[in-house]
C-alpha atoms as a PDB file:
ATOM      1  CA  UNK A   1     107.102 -54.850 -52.893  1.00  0.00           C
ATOM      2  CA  UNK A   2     108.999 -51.746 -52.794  1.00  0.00           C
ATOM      3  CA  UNK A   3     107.342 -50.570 -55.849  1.00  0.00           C
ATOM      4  CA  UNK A   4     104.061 -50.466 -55.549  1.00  0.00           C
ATOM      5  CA  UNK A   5     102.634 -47.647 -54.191  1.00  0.00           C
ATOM      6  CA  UNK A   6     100.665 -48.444 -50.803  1.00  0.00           C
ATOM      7  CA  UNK A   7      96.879 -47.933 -51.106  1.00  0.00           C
ATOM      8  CA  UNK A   8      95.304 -45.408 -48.775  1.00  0.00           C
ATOM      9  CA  UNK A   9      93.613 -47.232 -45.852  1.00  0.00           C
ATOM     10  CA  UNK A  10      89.363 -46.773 -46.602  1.00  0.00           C
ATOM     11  CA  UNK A  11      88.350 -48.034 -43.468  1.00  0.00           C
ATOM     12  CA  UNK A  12      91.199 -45.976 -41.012  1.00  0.00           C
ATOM     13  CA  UNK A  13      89.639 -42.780 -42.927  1.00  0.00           C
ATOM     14  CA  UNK A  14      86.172 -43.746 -42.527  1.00  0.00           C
ATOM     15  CA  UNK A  15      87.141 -44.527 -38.575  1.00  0.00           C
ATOM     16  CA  UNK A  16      88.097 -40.737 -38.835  1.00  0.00           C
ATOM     17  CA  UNK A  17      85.498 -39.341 -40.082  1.00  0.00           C
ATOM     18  CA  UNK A  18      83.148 -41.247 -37.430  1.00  0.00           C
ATOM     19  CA  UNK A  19      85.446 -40.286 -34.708  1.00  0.00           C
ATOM     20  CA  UNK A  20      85.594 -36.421 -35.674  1.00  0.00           C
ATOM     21  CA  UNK A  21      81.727 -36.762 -35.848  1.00  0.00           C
ATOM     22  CA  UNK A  22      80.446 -39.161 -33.483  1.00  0.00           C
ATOM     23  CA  UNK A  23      76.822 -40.308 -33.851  1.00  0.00           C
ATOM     24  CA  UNK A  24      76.218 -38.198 -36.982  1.00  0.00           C
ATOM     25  CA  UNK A  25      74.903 -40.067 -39.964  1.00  0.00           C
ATOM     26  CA  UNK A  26      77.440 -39.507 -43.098  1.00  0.00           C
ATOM     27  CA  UNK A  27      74.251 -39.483 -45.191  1.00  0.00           C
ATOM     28  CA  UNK A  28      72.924 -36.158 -43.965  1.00  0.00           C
ATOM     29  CA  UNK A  29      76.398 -34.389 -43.345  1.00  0.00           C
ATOM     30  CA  UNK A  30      75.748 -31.881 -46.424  1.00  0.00           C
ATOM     31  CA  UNK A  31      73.126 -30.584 -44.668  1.00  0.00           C
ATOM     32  CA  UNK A  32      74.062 -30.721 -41.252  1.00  0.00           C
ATOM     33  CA  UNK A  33      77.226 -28.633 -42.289  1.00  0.00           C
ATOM     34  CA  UNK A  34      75.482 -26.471 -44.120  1.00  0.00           C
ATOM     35  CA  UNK A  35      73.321 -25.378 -41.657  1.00  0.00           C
ATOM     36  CA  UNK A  36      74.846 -22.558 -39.431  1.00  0.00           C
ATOM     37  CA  UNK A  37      73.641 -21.310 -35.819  1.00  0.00           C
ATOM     38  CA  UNK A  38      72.159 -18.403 -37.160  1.00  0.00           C
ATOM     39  CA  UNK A  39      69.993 -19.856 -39.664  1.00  0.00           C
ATOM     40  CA  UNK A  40      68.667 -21.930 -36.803  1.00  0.00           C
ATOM     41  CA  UNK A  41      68.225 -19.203 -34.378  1.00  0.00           C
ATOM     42  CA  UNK A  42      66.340 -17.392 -37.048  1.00  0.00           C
ATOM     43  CA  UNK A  43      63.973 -20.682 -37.680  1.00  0.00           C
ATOM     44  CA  UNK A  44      60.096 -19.554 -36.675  1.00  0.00           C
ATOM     45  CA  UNK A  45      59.292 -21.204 -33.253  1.00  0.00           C
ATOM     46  CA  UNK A  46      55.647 -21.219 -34.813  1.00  0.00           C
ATOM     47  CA  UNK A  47      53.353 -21.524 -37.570  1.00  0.00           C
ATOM     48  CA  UNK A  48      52.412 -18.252 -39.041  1.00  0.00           C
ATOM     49  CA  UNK A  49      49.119 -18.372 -41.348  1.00  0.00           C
ATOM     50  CA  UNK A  50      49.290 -16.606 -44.562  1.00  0.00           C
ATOM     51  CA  UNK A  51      46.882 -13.739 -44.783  1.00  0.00           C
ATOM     52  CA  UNK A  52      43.724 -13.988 -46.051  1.00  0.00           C
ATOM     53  CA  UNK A  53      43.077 -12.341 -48.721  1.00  0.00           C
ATOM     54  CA  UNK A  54      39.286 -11.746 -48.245  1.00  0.00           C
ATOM     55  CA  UNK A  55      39.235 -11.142 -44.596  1.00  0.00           C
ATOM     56  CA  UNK A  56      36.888  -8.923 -43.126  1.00  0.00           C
ATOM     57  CA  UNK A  57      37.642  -5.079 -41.669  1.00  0.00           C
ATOM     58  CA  UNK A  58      36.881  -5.230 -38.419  1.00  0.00           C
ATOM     59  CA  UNK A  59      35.809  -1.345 -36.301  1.00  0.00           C
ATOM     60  CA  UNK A  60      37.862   0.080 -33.499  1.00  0.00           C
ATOM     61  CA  UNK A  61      36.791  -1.346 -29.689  1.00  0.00           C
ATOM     62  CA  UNK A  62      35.978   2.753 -29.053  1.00  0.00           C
ATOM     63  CA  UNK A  63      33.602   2.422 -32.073  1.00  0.00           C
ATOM     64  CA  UNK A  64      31.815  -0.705 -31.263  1.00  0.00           C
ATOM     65  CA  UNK A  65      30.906   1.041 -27.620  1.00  0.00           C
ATOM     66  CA  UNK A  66      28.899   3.670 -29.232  1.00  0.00           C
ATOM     67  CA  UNK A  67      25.593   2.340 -29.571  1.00  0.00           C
ATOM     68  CA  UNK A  68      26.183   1.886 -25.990  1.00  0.00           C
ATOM     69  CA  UNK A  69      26.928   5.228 -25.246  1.00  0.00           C
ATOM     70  CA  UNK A  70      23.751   6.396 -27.224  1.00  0.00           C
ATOM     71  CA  UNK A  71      21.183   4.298 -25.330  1.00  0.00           C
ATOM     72  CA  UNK A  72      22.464   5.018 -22.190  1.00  0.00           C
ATOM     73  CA  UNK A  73      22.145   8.980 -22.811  1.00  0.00           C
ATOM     74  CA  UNK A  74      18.498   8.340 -24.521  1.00  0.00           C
ATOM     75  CA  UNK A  75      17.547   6.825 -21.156  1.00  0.00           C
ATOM     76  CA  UNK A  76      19.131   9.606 -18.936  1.00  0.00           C
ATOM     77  CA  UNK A  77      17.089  11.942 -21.061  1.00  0.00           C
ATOM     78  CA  UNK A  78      13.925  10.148 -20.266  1.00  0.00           C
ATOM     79  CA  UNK A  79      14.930   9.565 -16.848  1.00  0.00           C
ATOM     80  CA  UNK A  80      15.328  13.292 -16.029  1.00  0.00           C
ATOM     81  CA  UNK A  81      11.890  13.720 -18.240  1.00  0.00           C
ATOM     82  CA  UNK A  82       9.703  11.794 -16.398  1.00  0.00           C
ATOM     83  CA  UNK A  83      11.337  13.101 -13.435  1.00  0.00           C
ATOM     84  CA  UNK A  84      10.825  16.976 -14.305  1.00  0.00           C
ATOM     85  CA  UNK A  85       8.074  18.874 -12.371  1.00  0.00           C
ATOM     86  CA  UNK A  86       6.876  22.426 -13.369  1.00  0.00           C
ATOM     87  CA  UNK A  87       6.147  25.463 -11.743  1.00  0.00           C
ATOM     88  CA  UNK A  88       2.939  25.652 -13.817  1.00  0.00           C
ATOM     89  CA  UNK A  89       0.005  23.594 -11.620  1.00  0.00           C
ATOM     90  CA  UNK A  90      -3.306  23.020 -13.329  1.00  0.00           C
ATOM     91  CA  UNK A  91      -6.323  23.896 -10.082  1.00  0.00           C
ATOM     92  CA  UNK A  92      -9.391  22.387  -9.563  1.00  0.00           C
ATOM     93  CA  UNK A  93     -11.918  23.549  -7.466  1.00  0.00           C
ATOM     94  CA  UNK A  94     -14.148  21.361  -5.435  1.00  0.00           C
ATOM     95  CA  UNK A  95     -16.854  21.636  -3.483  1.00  0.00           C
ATOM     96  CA  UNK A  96     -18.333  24.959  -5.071  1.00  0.00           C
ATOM     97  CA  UNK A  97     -21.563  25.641  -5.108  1.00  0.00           C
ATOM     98  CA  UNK A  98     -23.538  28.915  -4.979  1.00  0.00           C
ATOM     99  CA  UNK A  99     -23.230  30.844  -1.483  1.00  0.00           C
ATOM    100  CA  UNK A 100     -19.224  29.780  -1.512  1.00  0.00           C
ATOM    101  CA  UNK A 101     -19.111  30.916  -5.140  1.00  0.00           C
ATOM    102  CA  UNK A 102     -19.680  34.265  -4.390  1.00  0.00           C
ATOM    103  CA  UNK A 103     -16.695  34.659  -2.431  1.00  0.00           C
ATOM    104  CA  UNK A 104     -14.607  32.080  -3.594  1.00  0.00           C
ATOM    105  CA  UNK A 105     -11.306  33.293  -6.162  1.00  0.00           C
ATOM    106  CA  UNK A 106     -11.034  32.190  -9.771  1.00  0.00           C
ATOM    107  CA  UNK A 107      -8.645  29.146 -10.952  1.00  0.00           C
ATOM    108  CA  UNK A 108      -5.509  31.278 -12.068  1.00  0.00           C
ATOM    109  CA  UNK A 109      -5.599  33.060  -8.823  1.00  0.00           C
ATOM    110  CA  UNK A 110      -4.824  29.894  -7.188  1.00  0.00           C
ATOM    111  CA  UNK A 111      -2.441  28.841 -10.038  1.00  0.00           C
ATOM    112  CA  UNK A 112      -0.895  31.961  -9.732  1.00  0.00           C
ATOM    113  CA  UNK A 113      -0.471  31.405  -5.662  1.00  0.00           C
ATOM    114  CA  UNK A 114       0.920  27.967  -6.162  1.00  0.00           C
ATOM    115  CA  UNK A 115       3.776  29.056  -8.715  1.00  0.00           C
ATOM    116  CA  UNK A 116       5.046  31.535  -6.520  1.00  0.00           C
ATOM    117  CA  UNK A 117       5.016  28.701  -3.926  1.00  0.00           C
ATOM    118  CA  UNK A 118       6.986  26.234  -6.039  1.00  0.00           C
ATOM    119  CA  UNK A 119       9.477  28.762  -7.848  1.00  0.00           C
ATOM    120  CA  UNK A 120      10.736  29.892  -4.477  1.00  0.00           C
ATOM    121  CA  UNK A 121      11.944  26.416  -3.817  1.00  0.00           C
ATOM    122  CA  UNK A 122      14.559  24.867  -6.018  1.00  0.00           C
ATOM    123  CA  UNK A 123      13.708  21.733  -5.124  1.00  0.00           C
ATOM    124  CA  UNK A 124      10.323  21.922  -6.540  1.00  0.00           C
ATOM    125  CA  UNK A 125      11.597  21.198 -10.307  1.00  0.00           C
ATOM    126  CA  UNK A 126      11.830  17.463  -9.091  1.00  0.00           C
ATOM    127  CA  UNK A 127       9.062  14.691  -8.634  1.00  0.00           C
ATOM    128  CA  UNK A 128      11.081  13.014  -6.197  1.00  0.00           C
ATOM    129  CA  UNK A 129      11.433  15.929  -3.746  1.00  0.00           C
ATOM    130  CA  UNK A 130       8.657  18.447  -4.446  1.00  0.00           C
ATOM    131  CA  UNK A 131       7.295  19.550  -0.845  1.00  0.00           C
ATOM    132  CA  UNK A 132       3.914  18.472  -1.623  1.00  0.00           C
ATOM    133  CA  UNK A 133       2.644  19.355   1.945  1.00  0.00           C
ATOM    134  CA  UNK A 134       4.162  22.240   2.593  1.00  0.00           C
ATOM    135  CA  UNK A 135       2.978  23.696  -0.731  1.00  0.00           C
ATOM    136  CA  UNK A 136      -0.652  23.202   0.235  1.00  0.00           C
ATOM    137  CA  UNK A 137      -0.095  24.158   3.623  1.00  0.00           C
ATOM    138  CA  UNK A 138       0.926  27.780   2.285  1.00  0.00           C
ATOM    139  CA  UNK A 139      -2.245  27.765   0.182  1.00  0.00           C
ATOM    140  CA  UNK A 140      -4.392  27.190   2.862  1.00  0.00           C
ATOM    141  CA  UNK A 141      -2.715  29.778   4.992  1.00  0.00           C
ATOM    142  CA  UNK A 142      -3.308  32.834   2.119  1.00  0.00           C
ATOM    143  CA  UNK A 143      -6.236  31.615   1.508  1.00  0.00           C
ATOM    144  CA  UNK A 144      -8.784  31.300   4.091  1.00  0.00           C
ATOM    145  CA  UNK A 145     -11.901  30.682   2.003  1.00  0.00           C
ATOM    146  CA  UNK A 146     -10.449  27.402   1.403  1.00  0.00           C
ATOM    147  CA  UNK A 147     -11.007  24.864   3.621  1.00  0.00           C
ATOM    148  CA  UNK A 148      -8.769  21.578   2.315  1.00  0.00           C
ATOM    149  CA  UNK A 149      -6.004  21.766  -0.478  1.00  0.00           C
ATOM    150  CA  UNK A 150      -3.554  18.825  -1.908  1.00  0.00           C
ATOM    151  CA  UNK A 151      -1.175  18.509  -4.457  1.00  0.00           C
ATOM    152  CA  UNK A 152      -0.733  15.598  -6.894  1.00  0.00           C
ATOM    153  CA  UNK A 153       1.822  14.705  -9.139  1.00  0.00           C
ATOM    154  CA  UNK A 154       1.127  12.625 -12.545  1.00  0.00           C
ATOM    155  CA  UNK A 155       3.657   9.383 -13.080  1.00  0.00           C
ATOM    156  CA  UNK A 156       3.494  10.856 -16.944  1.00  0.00           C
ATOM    157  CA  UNK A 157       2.956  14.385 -17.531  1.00  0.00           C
ATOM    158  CA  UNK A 158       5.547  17.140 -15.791  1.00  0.00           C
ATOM    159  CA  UNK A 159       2.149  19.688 -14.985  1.00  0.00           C
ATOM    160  CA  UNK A 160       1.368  19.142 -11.051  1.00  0.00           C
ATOM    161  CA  UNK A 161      -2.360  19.130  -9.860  1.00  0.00           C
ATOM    162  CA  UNK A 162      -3.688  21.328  -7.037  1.00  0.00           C
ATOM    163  CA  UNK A 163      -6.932  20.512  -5.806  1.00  0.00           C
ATOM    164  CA  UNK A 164      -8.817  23.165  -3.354  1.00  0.00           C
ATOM    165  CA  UNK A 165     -11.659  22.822  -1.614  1.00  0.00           C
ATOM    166  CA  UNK A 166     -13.879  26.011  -0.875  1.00  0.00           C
ATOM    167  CA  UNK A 167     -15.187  25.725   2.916  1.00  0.00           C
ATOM    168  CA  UNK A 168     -19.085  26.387   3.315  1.00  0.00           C
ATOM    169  CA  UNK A 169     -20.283  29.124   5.016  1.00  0.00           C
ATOM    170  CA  UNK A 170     -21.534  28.353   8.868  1.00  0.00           C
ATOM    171  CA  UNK A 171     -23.028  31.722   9.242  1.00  0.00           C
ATOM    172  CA  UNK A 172     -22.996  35.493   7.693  1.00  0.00           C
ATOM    173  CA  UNK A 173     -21.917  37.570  10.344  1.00  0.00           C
ATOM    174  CA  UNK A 174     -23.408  41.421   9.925  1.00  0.00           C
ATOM    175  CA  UNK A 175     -21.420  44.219  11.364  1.00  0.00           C
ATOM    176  CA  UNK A 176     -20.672  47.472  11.041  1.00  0.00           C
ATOM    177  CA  UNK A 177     -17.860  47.156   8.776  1.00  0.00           C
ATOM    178  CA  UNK A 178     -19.571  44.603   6.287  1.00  0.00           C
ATOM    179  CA  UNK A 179     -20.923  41.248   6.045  1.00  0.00           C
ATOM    180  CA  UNK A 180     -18.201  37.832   6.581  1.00  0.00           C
ATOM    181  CA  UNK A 181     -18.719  34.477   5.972  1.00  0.00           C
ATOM    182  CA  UNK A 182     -17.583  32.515   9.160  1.00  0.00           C
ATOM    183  CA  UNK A 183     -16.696  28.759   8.761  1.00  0.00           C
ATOM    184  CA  UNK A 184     -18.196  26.652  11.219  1.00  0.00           C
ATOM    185  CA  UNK A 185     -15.227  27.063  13.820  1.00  0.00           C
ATOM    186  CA  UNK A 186     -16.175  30.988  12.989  1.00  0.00           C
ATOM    187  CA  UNK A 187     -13.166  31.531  11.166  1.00  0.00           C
ATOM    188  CA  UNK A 188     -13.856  34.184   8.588  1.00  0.00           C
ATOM    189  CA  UNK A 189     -13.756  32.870   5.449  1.00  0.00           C
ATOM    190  CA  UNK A 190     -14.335  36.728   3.020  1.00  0.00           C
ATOM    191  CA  UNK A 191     -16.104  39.554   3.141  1.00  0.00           C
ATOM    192  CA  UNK A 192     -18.977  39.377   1.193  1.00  0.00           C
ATOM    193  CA  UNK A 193     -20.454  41.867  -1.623  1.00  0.00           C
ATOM    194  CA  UNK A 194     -23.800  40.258  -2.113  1.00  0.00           C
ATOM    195  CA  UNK A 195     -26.077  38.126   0.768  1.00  0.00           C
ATOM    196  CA  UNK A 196     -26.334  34.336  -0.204  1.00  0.00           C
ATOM    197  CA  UNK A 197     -29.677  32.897   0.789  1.00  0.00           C
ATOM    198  CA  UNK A 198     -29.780  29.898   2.428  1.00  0.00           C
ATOM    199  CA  UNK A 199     -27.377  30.614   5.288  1.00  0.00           C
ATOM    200  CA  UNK A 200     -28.055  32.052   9.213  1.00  0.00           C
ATOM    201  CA  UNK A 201     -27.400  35.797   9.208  1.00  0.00           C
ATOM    202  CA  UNK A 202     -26.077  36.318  12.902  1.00  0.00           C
ATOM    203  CA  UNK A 203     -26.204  40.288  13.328  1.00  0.00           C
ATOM    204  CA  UNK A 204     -23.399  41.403  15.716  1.00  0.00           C
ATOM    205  CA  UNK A 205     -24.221  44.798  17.999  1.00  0.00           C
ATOM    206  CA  UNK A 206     -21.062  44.598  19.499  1.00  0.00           C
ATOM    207  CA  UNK A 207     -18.963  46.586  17.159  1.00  0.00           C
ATOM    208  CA  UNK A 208     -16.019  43.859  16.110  1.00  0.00           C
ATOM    209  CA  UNK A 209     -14.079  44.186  13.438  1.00  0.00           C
ATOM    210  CA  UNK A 210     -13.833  40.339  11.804  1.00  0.00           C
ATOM    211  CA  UNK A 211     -10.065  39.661   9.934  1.00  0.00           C
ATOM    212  CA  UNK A 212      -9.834  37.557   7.255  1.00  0.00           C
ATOM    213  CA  UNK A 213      -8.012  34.181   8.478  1.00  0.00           C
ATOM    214  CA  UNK A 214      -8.909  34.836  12.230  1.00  0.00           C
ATOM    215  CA  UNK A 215     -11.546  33.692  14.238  1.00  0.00           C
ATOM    216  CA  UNK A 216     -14.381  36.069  15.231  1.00  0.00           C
ATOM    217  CA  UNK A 217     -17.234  34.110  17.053  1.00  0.00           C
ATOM    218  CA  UNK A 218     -16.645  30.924  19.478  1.00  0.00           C
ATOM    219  CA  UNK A 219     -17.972  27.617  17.436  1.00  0.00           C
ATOM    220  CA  UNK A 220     -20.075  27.222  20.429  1.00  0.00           C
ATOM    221  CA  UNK A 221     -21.821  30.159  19.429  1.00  0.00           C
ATOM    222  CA  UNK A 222     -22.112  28.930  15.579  1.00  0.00           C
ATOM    223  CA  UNK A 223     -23.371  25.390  17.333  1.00  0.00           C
ATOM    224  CA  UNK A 224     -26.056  27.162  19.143  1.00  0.00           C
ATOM    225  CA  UNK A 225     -27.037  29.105  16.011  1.00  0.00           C
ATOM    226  CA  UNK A 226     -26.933  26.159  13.697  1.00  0.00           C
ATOM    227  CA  UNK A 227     -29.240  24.275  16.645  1.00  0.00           C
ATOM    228  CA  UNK A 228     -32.344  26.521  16.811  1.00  0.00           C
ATOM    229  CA  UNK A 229     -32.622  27.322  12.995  1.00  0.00           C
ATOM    230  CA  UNK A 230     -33.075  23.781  12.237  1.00  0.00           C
ATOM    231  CA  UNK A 231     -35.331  23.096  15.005  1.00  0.00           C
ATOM    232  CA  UNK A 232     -37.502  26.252  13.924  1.00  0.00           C
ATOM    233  CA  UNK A 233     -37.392  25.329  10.458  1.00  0.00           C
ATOM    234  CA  UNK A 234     -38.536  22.297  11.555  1.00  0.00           C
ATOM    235  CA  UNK A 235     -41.834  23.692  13.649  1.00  0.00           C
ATOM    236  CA  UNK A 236     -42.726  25.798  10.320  1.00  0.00           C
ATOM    237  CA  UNK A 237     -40.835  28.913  11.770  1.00  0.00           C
ATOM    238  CA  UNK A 238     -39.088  30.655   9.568  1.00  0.00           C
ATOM    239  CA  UNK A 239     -36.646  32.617  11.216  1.00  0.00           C
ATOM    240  CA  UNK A 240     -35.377  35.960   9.962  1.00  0.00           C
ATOM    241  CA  UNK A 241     -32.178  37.249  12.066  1.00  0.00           C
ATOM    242  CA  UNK A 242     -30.556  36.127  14.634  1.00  0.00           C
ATOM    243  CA  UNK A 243     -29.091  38.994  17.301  1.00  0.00           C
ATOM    244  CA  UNK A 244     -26.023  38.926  19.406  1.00  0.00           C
ATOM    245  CA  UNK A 245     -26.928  42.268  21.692  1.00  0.00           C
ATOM    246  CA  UNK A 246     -24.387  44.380  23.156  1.00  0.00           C
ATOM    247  CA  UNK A 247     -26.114  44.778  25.997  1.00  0.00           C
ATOM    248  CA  UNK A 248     -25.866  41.493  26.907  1.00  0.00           C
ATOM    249  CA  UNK A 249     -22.849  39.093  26.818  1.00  0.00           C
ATOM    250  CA  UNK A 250     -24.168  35.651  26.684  1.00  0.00           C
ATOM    251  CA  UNK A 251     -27.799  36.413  25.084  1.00  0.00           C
ATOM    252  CA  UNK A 252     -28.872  35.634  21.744  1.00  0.00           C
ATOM    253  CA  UNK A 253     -32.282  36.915  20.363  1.00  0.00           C
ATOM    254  CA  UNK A 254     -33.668  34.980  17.402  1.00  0.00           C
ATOM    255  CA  UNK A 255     -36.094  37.250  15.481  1.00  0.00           C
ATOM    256  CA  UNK A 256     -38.959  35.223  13.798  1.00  0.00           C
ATOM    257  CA  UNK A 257     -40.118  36.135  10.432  1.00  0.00           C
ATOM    258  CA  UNK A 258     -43.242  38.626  10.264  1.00  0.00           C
ATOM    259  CA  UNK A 259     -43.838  38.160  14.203  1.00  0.00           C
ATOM    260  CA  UNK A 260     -43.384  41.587  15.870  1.00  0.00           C
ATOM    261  CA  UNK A 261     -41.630  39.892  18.991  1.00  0.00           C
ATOM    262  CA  UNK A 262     -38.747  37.771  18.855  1.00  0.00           C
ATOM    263  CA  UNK A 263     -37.234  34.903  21.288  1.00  0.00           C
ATOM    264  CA  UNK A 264     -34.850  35.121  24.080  1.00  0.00           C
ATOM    265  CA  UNK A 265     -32.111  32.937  24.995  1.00  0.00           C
ATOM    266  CA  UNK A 266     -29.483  31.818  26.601  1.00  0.00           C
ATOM    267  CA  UNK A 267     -25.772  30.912  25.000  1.00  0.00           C
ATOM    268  CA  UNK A 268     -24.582  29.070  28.209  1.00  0.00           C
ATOM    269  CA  UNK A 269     -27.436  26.926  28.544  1.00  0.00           C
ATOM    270  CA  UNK A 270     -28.732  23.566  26.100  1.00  0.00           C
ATOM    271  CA  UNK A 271     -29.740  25.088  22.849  1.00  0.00           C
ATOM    272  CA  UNK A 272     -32.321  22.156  22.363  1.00  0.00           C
ATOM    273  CA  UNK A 273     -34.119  22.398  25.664  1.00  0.00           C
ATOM    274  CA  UNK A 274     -34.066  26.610  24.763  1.00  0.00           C
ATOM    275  CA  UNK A 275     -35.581  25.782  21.242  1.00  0.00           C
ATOM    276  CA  UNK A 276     -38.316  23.460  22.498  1.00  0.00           C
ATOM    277  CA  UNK A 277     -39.523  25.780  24.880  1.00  0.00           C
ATOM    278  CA  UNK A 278     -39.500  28.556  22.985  1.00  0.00           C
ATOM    279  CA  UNK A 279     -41.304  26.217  19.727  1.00  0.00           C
ATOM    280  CA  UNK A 280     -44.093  25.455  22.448  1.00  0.00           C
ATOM    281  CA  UNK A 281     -44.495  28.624  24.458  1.00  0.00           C
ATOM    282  CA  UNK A 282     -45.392  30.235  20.381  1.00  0.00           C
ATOM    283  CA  UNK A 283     -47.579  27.131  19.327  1.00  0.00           C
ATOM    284  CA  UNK A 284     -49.509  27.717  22.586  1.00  0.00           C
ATOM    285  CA  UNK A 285     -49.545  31.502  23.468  1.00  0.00           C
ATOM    286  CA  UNK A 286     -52.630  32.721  23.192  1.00  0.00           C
ATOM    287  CA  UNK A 287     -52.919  36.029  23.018  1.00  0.00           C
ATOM    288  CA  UNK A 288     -49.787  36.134  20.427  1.00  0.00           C
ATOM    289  CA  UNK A 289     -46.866  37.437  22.466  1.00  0.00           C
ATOM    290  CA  UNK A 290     -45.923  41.153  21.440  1.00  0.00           C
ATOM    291  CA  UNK A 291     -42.777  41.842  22.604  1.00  0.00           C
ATOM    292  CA  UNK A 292     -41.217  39.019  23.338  1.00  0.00           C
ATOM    293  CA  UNK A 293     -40.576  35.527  24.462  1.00  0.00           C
ATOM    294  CA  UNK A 294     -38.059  34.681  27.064  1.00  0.00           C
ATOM    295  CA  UNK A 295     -36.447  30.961  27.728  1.00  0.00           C
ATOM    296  CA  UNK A 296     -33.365  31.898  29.144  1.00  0.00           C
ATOM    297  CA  UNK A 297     -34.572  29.992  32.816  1.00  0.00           C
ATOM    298  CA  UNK A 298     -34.379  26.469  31.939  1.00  0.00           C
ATOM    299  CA  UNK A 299     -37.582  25.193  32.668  1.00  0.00           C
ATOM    300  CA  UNK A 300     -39.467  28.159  31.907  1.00  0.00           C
ATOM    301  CA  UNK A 301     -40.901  29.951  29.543  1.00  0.00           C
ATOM    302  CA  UNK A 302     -42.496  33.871  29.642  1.00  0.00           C
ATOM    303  CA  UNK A 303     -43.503  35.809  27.501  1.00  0.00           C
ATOM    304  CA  UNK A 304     -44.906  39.946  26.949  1.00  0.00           C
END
């Protein structure tokens, strides 16, 4: 008994070892203690995939947005295209026909005219605020041989269109001073270097000066006028002049073709009743009157 040497207690040491390490499994303390905080702070929190070898290259965002960029300034070019007016108009002239022809100005006149209009406006480079009125309004005004103007502009081409109308002729006043076309409000539309035919010359003794643009006769007078030429032409009478006297103010002698007298009337009074009379009191006169033949008395007729 006092000899032998006293065997170390297995199970008090294995009671140790689970008491220094409670509820650790003695199978898996290698690792466990070989494990430090740092190596398990430095652990991955996820899973990190390899790189591919084969994978794509893939452009900059900035570079992907440029075929943006590029249509978007192709279609503000077009925009601004299609939206670009010029100065340059293209006139057409309406309406002309022989007597207004030979007063009437030539197509680049009129273009001319109408770029000066639009270059003195800034905003007439632009479709979408172009003073289309007021551009023909300033036509009409320099020119007064024209009686109607308008201005178009084409969805497609940049060239604006001015149309202008060329007013007829009412009458061709005579004076002193020249022959004028009048309008039929006896506006005076040009003076005239040859005589149409076709029109009422109206031969003024009174010694007025007509202005182009302004009005020289009352249309009243021009209604009158216009009244007993077509009901003469009508009886088979040609007329050859019709007078406005300076002697009197409200007389108007119409002057018949190869007849040596002529016809009196009366500028206040109905120029139908006037013309009737006077159509009758010819027809029936017997002998043919040789001075004259006066209607100016409504209701009566005389003649010398």
């Amino acid at each position: 008994m006092l000899g032998r040497k006293k065997q170390p207690d297995v199970e008090q040491g294995r009671d140790r070892r689970q008491v220094e390490r409670p509820g650790v499994n003695p199978a898996f303390s290698y690792y466990s203690s070989s494990r430090t905080p740092e190596t398990t702070e430095r652990r991955p929190q996820g899973r990190q995939e390899a790189p591919e070898a084969g994978k794509r290259w893939r452009p900059p965002r900035s570079l992907s947005q440029v075929p943006f960029w590029l249509l978007l300034t192709v279609a503000v070019v077009c925009l601004v295209k299609v939206l670009f007016l010029s100065t340059s108009p293209k006139v057409v002239i309406l309406g002309n026909t022989a007597v207004s022809a030979t007063y009437a100005q030539s197509e680049s006149v009129y273009a001319a005219a109408a770029h000066a209009q639009l270059t003195s406006s800034i905003t007439s480079h632009s479709k979408l605020t172009v003073n289309l009125n007021g551009t023909a309004a300033a036509l009409e005004h320099k020119f007064p041989e024209l009686e109607a103007v308008s201005m178009t502009v084409p969805l497609v081409s940049s060239r604006p269109i001015v149309y202008v109308q060329v007013a007829q002729p009412s009458v061709i006043v005579q004076t002193g001073r020249g022959n004028y076309a009048l309008n039929k409000t006896g506006i005076v539309l040009a003076k005239l270097r040859t005589m149409p035919s076709g029109v009422a010359v109206v031969a003024d003794q009174s010694g007025g000066n007509p202005v182009l643009g302004k009005q020289y006769l009352p249309s009243s007078t021009l209604n009158f006028v216009q009244t007993v030429a077509y009901q003469f032409a009508a009886a088979k009478i040609p007329v050859s002049t019709f007078v406005l006297p300076a002697s009197s103010l409200y007389e108007l002698d119409v002057h018949i073709d190869g007849q040596p007298y002529y016809v009196k009337c009366n500028l206040q009074d109905d120029a139908l009743v006037q013309s009737g009379a006077a159509i009758a009191s010819i027809q029936q006169a017997s002998p043919v009157p040789s001075q004259y033949v006066d209607v100016r008395v409504p209701g009566r007729a005389y003649y010398k």
